[in-house]
N, C-alpha and C. Protein backbone atom coordinates (compact mmCIF):
# COMPACT_ATOMS: atom_id res chain seq x y z
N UNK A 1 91.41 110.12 77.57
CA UNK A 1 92.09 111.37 77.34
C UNK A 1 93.51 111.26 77.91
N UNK A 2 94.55 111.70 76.93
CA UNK A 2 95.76 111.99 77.64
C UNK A 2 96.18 112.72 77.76
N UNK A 3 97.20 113.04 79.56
CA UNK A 3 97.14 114.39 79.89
C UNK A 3 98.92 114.25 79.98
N UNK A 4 99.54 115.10 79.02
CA UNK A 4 100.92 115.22 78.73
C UNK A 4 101.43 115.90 80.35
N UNK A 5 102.04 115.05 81.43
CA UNK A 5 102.10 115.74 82.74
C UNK A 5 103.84 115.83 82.74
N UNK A 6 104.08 116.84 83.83
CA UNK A 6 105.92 117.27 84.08
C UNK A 6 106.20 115.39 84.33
N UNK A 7 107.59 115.89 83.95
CA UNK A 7 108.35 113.93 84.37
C UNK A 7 108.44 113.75 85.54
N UNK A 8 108.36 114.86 86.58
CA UNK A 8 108.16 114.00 88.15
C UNK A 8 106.42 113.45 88.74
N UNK A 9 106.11 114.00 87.76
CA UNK A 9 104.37 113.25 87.92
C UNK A 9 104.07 112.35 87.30
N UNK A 10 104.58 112.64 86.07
CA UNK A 10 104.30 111.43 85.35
C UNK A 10 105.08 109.80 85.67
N UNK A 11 106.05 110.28 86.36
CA UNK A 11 107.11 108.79 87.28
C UNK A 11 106.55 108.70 87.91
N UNK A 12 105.94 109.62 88.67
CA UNK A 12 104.98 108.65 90.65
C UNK A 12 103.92 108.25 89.86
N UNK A 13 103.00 108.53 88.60
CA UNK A 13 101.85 108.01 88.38
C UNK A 13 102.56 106.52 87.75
N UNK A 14 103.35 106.34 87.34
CA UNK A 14 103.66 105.23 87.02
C UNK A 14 104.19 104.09 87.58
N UNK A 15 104.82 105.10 88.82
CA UNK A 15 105.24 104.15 89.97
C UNK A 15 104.14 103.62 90.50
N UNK A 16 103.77 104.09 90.89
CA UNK A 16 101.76 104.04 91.19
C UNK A 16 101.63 103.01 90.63
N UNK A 17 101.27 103.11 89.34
CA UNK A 17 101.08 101.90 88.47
C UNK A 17 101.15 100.37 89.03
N UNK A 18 102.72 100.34 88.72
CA UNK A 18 103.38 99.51 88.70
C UNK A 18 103.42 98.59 90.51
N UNK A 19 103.38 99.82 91.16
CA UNK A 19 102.96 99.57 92.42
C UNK A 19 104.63 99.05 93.21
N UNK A 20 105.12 99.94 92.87
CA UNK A 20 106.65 100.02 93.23
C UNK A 20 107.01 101.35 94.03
N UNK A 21 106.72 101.01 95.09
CA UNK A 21 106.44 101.80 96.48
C UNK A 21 108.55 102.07 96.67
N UNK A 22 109.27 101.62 96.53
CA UNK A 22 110.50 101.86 96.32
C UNK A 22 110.73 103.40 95.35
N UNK A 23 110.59 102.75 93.73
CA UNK A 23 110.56 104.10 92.77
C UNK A 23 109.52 105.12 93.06
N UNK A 24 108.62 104.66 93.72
CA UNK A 24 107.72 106.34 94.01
C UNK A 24 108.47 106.65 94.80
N UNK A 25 108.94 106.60 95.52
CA UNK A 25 109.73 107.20 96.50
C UNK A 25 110.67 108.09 96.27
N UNK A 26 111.46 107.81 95.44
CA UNK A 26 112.34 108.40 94.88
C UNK A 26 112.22 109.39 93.96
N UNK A 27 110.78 109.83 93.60
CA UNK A 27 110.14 110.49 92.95
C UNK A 27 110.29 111.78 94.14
N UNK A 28 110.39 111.98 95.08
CA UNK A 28 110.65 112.86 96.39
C UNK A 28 111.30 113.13 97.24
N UNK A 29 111.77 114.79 97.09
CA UNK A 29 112.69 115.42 97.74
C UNK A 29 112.91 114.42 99.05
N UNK A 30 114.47 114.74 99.49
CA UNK A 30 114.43 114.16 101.18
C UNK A 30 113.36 114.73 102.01
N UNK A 31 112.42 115.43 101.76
CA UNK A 31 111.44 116.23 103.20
C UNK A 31 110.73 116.12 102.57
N UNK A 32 109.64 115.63 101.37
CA UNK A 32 108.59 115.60 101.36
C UNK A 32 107.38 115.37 102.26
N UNK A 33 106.52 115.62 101.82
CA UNK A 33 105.22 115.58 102.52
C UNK A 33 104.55 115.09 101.53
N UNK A 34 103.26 113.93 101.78
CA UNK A 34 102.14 113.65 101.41
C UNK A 34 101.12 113.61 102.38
N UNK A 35 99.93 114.18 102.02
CA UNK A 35 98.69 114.14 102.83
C UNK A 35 97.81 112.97 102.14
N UNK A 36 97.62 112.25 102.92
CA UNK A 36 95.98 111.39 102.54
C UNK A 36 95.49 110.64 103.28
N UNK A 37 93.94 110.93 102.85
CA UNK A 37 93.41 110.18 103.98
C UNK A 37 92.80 110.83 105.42
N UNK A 38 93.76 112.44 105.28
CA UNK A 38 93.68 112.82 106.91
C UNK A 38 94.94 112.69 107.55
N UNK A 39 96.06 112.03 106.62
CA UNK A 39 97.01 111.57 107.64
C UNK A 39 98.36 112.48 106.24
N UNK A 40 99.39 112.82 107.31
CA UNK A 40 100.49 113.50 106.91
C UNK A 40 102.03 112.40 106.84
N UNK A 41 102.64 111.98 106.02
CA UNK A 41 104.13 111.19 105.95
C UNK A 41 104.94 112.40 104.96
N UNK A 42 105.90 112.16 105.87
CA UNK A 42 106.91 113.20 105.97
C UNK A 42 108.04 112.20 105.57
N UNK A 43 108.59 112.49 104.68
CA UNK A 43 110.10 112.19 104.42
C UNK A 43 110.39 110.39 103.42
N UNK A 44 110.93 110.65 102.43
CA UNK A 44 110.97 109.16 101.40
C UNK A 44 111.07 108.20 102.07
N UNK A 45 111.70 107.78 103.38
CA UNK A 45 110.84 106.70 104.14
C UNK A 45 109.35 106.58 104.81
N UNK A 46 108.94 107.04 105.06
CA UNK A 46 107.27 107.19 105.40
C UNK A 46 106.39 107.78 104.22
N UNK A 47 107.40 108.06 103.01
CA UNK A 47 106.17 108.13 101.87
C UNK A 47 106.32 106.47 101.17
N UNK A 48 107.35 105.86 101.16
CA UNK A 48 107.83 104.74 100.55
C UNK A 48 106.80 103.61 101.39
N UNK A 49 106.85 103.49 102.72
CA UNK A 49 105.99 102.96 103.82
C UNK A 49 104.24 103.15 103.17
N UNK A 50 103.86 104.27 103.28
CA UNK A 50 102.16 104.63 102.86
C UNK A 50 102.32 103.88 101.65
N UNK A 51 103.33 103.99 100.74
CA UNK A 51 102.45 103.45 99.23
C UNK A 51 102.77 102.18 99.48
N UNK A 52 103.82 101.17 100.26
CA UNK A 52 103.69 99.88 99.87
C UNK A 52 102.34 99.50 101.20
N UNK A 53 102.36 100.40 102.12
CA UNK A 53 100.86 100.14 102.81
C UNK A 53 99.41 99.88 102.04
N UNK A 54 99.55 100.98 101.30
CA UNK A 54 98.12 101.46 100.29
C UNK A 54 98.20 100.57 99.05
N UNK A 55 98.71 100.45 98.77
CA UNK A 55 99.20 99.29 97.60
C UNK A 55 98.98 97.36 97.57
N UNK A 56 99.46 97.53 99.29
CA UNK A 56 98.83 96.29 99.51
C UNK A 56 97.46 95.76 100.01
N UNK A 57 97.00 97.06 100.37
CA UNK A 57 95.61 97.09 101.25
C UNK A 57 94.52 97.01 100.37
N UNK A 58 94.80 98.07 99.18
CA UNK A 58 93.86 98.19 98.06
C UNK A 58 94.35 97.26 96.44
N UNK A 59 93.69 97.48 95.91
CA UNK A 59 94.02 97.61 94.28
C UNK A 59 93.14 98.40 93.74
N UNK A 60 93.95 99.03 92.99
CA UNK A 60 93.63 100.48 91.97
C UNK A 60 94.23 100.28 90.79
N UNK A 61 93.19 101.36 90.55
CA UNK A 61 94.19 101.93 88.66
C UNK A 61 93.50 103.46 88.73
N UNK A 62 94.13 104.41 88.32
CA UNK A 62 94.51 105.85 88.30
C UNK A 62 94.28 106.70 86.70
N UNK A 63 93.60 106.94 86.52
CA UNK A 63 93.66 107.52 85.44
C UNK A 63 93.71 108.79 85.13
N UNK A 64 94.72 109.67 85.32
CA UNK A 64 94.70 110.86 84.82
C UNK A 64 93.62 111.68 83.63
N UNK A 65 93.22 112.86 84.05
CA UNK A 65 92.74 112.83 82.68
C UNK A 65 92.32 114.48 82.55
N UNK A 66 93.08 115.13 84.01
CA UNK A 66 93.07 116.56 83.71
C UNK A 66 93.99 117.73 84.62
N UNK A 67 94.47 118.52 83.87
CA UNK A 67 95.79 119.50 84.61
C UNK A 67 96.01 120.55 84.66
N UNK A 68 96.18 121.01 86.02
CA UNK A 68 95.61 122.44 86.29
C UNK A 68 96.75 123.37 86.94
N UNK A 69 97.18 124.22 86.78
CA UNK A 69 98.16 125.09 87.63
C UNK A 69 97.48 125.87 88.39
N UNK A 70 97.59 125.78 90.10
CA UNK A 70 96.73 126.29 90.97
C UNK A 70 98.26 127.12 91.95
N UNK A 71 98.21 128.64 91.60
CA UNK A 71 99.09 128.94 92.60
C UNK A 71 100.82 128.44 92.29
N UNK A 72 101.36 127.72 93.00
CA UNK A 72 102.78 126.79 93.19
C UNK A 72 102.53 125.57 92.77
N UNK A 73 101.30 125.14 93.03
CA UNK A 73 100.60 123.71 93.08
C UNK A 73 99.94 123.21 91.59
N UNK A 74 100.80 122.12 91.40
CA UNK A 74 99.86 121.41 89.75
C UNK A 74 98.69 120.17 90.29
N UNK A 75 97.42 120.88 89.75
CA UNK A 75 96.47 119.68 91.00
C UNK A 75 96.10 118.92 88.87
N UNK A 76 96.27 117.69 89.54
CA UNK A 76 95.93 116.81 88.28
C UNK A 76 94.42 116.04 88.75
N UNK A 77 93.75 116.24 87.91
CA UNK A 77 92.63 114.98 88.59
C UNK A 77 92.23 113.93 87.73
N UNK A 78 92.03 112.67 88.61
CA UNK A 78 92.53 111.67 88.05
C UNK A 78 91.00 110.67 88.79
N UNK A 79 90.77 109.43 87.60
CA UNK A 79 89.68 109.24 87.81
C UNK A 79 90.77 107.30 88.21
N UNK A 80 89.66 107.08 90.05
CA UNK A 80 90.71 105.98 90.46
C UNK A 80 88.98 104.98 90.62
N UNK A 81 89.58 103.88 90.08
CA UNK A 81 88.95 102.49 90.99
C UNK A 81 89.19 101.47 90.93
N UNK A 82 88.97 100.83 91.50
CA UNK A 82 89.47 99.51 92.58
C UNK A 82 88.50 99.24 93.74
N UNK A 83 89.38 98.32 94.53
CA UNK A 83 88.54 97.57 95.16
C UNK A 83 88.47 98.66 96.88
N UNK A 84 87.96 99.34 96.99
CA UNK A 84 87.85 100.74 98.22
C UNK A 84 86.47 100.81 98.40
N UNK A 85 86.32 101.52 99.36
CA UNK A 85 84.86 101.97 99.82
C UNK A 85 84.81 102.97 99.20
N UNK A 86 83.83 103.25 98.13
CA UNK A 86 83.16 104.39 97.36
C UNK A 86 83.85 104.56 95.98
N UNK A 87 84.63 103.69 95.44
CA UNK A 87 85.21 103.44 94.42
C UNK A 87 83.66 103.55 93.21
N UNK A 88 84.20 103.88 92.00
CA UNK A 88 85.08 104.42 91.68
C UNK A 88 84.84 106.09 92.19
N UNK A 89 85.98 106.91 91.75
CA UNK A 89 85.96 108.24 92.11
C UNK A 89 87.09 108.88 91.24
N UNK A 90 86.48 110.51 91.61
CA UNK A 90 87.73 111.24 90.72
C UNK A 90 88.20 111.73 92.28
N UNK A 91 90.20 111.94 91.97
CA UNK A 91 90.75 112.55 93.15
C UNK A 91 91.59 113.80 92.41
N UNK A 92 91.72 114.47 93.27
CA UNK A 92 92.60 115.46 93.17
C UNK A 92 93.82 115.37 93.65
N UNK A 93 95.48 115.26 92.93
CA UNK A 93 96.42 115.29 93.24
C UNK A 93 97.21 116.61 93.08
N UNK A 94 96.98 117.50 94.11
CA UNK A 94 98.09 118.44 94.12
C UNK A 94 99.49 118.28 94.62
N UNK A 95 100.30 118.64 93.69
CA UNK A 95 101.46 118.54 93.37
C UNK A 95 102.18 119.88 93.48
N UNK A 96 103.46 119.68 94.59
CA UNK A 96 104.60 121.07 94.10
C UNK A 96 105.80 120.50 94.48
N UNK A 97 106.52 121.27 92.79
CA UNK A 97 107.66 120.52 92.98
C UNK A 97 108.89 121.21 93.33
N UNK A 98 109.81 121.09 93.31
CA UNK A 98 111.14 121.54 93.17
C UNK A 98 112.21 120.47 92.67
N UNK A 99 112.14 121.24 91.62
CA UNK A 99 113.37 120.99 90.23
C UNK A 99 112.71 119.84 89.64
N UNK A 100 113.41 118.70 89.87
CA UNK A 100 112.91 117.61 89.44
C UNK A 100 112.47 116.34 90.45
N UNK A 101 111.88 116.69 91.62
CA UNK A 101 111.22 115.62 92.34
C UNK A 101 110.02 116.84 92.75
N UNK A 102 109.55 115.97 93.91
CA UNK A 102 108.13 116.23 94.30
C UNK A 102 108.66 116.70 95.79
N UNK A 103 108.33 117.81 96.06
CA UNK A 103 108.42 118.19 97.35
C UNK A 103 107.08 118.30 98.36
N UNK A 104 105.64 118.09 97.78
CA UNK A 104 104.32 117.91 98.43
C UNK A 104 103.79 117.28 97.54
N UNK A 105 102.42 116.68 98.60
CA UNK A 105 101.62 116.09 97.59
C UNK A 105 100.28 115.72 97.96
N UNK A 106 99.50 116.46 98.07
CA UNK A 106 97.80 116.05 98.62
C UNK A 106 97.22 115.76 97.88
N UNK A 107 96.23 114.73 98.64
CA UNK A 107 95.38 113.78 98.23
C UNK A 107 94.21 114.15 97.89
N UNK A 108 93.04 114.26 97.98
CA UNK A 108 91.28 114.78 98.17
C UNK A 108 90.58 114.82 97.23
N UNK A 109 90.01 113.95 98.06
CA UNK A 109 88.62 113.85 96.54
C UNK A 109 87.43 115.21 96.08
């Protein structure tokens, strides 16, 4: 299934992809926030840091495949697996943006 998502989601899912922890980055405001895991990175250097962390630790693939407007927040859920403990799984990515980057972004399955 394809889920037609805004262009600042649809760039981090591809950055994602591609596994270019640089261009996701840039996908987010100077103050962003991402939650995952339990753990909070604050700001396009410590979100740039987590994904080339998570990126090298794991391998994944992400599949979008549903999109929801919750509130401020666009939660997409997306079906991930790879090589993780409890793989495969669906996660929930809530998303809020401002303008055209990503100003939050939680993780949770």
């Amino acid at each position: 299934m394809t889920v037609e998502l805004p262009n600042p989601i649809a760039d981090y899912f591809a950055a994602d992809a591609a596994q270019d922890a640089d261009t996701l980055a840039r996908c987010f405001t100077e103050t962003a926030e991402v939650i995952d895991e339990g753990k909070t990175h604050c700001g396009k250097a410590a979100i740039r840091d987590w994904k080339a962390d998570t990126s090298t630790t794991y391998r994944y693939t992400v599949e979008p495949f549903a999109m929801a407007t919750q509130g401020e927040r666009i939660a997409v859920t997306s079906h991930v697996k790879g090589d993780f403990p409890g793989s495969p799984l669906d996660l929930r990515y809530f998303f809020t943006l401002d303008g055209d980057r990503i100003a939050g972004l939680e993780i949770i399955p």
